[in-house]
C-alpha atoms as a PDB file:
ATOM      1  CA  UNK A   1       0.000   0.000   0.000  1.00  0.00           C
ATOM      2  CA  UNK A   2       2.945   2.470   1.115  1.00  0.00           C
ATOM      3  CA  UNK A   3       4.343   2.092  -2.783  1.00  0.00           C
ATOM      4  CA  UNK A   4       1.036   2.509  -4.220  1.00  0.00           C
ATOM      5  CA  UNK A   5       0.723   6.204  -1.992  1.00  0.00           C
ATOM      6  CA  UNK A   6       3.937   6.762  -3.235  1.00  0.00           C
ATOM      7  CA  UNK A   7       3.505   6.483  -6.653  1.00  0.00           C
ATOM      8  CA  UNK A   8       0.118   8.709  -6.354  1.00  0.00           C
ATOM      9  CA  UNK A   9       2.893  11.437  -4.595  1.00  0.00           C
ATOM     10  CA  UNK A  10       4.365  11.336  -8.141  1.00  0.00           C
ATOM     11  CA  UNK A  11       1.043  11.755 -10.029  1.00  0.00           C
ATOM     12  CA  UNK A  12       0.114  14.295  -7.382  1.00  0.00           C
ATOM     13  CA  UNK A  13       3.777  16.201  -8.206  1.00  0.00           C
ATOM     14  CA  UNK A  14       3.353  16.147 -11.523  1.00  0.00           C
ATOM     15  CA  UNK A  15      -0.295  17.134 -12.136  1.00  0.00           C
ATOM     16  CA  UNK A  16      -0.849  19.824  -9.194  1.00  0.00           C
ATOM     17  CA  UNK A  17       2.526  20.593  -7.557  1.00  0.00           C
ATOM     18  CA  UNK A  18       4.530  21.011 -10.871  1.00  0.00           C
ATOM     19  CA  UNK A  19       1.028  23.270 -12.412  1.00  0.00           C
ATOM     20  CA  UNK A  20       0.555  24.979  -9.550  1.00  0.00           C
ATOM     21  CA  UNK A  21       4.113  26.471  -8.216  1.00  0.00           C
ATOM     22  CA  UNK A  22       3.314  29.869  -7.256  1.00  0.00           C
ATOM     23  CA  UNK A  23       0.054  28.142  -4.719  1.00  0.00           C
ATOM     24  CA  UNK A  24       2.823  25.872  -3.354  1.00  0.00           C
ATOM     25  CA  UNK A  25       5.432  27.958  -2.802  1.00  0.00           C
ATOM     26  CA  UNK A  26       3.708  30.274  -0.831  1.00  0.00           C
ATOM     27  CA  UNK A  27       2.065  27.164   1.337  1.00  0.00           C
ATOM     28  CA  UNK A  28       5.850  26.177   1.717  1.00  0.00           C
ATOM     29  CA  UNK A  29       6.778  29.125   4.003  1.00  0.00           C
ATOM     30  CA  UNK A  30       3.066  29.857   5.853  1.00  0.00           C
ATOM     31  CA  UNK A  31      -0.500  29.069   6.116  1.00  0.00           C
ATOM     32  CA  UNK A  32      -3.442  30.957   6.046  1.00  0.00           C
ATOM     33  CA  UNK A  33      -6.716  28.650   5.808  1.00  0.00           C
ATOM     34  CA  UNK A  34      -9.786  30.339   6.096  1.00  0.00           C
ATOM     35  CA  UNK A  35     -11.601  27.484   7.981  1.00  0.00           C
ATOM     36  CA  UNK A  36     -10.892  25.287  11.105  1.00  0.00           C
ATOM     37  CA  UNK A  37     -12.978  21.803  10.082  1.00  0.00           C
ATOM     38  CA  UNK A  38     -13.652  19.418  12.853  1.00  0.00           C
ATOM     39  CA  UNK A  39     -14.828  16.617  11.720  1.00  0.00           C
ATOM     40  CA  UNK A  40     -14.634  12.143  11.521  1.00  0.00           C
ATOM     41  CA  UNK A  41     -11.307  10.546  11.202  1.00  0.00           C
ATOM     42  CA  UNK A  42     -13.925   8.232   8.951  1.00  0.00           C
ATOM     43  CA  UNK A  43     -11.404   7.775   6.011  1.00  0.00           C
ATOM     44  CA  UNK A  44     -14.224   8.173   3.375  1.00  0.00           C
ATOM     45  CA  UNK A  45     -14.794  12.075   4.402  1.00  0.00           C
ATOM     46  CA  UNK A  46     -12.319  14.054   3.100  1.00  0.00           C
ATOM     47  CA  UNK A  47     -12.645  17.415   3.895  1.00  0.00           C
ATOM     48  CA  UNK A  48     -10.184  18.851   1.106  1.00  0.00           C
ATOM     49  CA  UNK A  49     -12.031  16.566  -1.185  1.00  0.00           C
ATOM     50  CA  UNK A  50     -15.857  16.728  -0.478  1.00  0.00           C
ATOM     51  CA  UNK A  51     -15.675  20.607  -0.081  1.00  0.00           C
ATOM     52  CA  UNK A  52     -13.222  21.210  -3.448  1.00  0.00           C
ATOM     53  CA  UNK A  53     -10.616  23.058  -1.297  1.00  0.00           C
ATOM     54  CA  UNK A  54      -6.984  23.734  -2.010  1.00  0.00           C
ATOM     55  CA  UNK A  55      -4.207  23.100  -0.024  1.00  0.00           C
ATOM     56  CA  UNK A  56      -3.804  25.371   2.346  1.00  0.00           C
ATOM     57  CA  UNK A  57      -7.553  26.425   3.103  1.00  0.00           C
ATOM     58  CA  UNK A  58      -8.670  23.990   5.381  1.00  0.00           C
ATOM     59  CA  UNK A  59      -7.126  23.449   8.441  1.00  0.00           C
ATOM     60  CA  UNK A  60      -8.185  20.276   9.782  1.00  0.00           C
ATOM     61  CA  UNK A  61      -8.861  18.520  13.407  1.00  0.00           C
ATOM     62  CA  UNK A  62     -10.821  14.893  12.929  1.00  0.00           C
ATOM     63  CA  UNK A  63     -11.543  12.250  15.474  1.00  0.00           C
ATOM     64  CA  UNK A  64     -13.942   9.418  15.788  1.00  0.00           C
ATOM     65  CA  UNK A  65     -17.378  11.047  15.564  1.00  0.00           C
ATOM     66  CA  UNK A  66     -16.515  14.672  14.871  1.00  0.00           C
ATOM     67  CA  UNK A  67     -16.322  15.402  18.443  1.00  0.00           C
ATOM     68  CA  UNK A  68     -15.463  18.324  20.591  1.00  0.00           C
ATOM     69  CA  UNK A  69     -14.128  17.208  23.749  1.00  0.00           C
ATOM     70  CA  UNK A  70     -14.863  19.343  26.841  1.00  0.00           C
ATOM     71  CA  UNK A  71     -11.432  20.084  29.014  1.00  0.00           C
ATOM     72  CA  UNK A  72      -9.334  18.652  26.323  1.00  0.00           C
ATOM     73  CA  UNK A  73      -5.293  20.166  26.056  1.00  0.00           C
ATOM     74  CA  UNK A  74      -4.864  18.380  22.758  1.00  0.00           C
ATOM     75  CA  UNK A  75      -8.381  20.215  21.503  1.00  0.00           C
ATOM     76  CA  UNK A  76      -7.705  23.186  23.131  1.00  0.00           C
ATOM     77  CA  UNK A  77      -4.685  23.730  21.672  1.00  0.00           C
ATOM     78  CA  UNK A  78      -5.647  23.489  18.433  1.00  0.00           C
ATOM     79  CA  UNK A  79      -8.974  25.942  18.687  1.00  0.00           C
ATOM     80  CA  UNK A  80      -6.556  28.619  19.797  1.00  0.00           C
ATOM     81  CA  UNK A  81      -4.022  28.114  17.179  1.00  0.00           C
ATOM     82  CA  UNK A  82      -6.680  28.597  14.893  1.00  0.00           C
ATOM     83  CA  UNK A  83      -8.211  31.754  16.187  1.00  0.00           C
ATOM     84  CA  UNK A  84      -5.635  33.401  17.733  1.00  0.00           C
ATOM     85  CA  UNK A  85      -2.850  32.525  15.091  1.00  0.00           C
ATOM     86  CA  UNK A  86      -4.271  31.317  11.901  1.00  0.00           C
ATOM     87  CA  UNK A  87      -6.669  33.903  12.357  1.00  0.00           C
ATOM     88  CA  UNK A  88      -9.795  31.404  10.962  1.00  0.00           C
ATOM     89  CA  UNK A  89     -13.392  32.978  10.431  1.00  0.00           C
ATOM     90  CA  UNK A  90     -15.339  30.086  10.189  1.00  0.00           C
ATOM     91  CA  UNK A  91     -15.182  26.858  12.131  1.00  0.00           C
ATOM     92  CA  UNK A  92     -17.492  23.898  11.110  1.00  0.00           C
ATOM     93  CA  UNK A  93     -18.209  20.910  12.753  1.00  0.00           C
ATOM     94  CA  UNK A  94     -18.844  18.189  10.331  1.00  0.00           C
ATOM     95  CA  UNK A  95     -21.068  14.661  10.738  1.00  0.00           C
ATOM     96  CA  UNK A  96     -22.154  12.347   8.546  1.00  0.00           C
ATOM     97  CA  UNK A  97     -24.066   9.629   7.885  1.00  0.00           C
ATOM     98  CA  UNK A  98     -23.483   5.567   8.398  1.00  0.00           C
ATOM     99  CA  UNK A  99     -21.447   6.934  11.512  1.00  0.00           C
ATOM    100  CA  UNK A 100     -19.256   4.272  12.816  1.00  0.00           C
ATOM    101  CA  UNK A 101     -19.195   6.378  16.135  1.00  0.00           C
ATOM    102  CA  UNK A 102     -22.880   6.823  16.171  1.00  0.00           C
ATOM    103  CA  UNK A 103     -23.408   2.956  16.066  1.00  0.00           C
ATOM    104  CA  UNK A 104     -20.693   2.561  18.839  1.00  0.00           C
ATOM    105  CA  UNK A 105     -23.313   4.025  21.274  1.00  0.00           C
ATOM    106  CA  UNK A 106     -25.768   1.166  21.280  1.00  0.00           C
ATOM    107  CA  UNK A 107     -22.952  -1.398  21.698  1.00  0.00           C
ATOM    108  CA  UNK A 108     -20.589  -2.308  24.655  1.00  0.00           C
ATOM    109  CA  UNK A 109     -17.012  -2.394  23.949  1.00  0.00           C
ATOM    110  CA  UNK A 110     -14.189  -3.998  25.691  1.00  0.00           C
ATOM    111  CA  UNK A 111     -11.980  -1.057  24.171  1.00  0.00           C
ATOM    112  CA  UNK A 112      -9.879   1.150  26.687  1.00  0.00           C
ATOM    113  CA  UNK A 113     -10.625   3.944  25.107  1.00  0.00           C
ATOM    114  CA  UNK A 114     -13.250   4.346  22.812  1.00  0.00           C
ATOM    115  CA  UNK A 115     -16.420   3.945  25.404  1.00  0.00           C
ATOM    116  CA  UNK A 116     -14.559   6.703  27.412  1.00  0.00           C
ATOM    117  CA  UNK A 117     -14.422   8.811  23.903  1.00  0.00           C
ATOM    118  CA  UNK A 118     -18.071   8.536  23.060  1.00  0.00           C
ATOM    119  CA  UNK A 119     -19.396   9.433  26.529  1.00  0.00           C
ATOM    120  CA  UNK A 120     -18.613  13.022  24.526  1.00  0.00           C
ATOM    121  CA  UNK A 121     -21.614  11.882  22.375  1.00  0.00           C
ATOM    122  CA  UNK A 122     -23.959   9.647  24.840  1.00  0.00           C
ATOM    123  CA  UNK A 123     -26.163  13.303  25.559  1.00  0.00           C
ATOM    124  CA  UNK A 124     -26.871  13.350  21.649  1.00  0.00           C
ATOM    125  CA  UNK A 125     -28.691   9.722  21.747  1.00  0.00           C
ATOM    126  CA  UNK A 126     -30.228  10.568  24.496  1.00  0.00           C
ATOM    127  CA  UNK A 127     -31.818  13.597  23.388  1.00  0.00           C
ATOM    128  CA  UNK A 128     -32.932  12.076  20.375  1.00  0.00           C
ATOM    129  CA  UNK A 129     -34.615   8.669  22.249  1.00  0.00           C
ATOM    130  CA  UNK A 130     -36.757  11.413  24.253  1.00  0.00           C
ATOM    131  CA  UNK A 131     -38.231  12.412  20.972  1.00  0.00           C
ATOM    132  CA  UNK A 132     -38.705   9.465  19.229  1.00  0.00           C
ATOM    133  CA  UNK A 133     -40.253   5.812  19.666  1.00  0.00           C
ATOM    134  CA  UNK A 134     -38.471   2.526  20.184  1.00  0.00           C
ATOM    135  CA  UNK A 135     -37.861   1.827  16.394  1.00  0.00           C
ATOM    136  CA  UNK A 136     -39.282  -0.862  15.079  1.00  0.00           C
ATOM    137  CA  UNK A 137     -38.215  -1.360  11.622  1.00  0.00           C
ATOM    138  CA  UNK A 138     -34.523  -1.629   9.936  1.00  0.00           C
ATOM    139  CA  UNK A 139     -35.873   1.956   7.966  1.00  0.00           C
ATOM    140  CA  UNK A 140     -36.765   3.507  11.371  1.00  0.00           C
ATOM    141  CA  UNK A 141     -33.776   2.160  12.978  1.00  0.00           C
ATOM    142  CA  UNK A 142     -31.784   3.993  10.124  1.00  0.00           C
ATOM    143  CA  UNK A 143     -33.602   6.933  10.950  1.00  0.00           C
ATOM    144  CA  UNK A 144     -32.615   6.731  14.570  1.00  0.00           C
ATOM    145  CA  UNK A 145     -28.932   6.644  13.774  1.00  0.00           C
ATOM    146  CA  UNK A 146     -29.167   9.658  11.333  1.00  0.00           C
ATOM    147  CA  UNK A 147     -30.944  11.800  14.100  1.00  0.00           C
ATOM    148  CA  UNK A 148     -28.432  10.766  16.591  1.00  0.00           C
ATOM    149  CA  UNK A 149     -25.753  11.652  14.070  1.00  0.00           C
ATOM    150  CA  UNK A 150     -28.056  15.158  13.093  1.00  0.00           C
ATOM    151  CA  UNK A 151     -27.630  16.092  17.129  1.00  0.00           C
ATOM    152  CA  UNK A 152     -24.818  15.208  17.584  1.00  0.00           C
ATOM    153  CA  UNK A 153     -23.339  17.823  15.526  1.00  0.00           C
ATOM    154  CA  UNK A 154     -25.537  20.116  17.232  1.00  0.00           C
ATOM    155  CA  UNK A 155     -24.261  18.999  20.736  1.00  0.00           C
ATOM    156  CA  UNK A 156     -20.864  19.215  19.774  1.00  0.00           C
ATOM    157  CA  UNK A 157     -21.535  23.133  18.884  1.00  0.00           C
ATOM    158  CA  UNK A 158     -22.536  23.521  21.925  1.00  0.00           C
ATOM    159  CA  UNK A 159     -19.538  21.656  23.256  1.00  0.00           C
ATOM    160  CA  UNK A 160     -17.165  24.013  21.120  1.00  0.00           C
ATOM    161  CA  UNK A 161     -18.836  27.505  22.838  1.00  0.00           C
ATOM    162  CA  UNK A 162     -17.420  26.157  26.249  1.00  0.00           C
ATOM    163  CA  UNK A 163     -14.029  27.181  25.088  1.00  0.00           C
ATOM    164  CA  UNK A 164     -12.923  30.833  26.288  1.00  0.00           C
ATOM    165  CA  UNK A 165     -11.181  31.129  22.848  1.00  0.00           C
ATOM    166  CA  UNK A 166     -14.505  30.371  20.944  1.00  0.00           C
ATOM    167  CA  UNK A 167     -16.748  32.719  23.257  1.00  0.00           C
ATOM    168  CA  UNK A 168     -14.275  35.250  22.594  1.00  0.00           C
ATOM    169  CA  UNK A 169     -14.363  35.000  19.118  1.00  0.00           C
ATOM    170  CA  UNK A 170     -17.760  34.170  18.288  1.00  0.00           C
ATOM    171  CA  UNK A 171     -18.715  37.737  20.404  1.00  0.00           C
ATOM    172  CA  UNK A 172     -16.081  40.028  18.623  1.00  0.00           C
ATOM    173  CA  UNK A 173     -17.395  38.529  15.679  1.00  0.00           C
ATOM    174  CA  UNK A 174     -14.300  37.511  14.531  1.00  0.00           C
ATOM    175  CA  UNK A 175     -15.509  34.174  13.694  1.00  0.00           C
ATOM    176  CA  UNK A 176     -18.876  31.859  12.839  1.00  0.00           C
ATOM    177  CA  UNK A 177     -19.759  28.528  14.150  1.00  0.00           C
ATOM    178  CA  UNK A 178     -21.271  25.934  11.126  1.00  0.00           C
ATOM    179  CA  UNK A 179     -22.919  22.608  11.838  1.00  0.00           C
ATOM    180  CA  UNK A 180     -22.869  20.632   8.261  1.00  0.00           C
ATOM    181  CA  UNK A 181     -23.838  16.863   7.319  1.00  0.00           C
ATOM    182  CA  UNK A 182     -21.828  14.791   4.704  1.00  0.00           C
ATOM    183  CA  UNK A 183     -24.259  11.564   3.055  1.00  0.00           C
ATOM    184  CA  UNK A 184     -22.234   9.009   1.849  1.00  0.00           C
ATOM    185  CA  UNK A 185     -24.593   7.825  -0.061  1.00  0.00           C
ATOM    186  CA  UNK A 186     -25.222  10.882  -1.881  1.00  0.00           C
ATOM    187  CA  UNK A 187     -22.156  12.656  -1.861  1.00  0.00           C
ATOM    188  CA  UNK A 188     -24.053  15.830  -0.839  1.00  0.00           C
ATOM    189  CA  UNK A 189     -22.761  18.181   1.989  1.00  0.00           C
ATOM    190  CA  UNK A 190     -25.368  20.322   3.346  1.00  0.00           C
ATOM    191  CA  UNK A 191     -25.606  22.895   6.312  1.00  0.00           C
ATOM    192  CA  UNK A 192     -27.665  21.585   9.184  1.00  0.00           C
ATOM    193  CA  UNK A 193     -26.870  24.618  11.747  1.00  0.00           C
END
């Protein structure tokens, strides 16, 4: 697998890099996204590639089920990079559908780590089982999920205005909060919040 990324580096240098040398030049000495994207470490949601960004205009935190930890250094540290160095006006928080995440809070795990993660998540089920019925079908199961995956983008905006950094900046107006929703199945990427 590492040759076959290695030979689409060389397809990559000779059909952007090579076309493109003024873009990459610049990138080589500084960056200045425009965006801070938190989103899935799901390996079929791309950020550079669903959205049609260039290098350089995205800067990007993912994690299992585009979540926002509360009290996290690691987090923390990159939401004030962003804000206070990059200088990023927009910061989106991105879900999306057939959630690996999502389904990990109906099951038990004998994982370390991953129960502990999704307990960042477990509010977003619940809010959603207080609204609905006990599904009964596979179609209203699927629904379920995709509500659960729906709020939890929604709680995990309300996760990222517990940051000082992010209150700041969201009351100077210096930058806006976005809540958007990648189908796979689709390939659409819509706004939600």
């Amino acid at each position: 697998m590492i040759e076959k990324f290695l030979e689409g580096n060389e397809r990559f240098r000779e059909d952007d890099f090579k076309k493109n040398p003024d873009h990459y030049n610049a990138l080589a000495s500084s960056q200045h996204p425009v965006v801070l994207w938190i989103g899935c470490s799901d390996s079929r949601v791309d950020p550079e590639r669903i959205t049609g960004a260039q290098a350089g205009e995205i800067f990007v935190q993912r994690n299992i089920g585009n979540i926002v930890p509360v009290h996290d250094w690691n987090f923390a540290t990159v939401l004030e990079y962003a804000l206070n160095h990059l200088q990023v006006g927009d910061i989106v928080i991105c879900g999306h559908s057939d959630c690996g995440a999502i389904k990990g809070l109906d099951h038990e795990s004998d994982d370390a780590y991953v129960p502990l993660w999704l307990n960042n998540a477990m509010e977003a089920k619940r809010r959603v089982e207080t609204r609905i019925q006990v599904p009964k079908t596979p179609e209203e199961e699927d629904l379920r999920r995709r509500l659960i995956e729906i709020e939890n983008v929604g709680l995990q905006l309300e996760h990222l205005r517990t940051y000082p950094p992010v209150r700041a900046a969201e009351k100077e107006g210096r930058v806006r909060l976005h809540g958007l929703y990648f189908d796979l199945a689709t390939g659409e990427l819509k706004k939600i919040f």
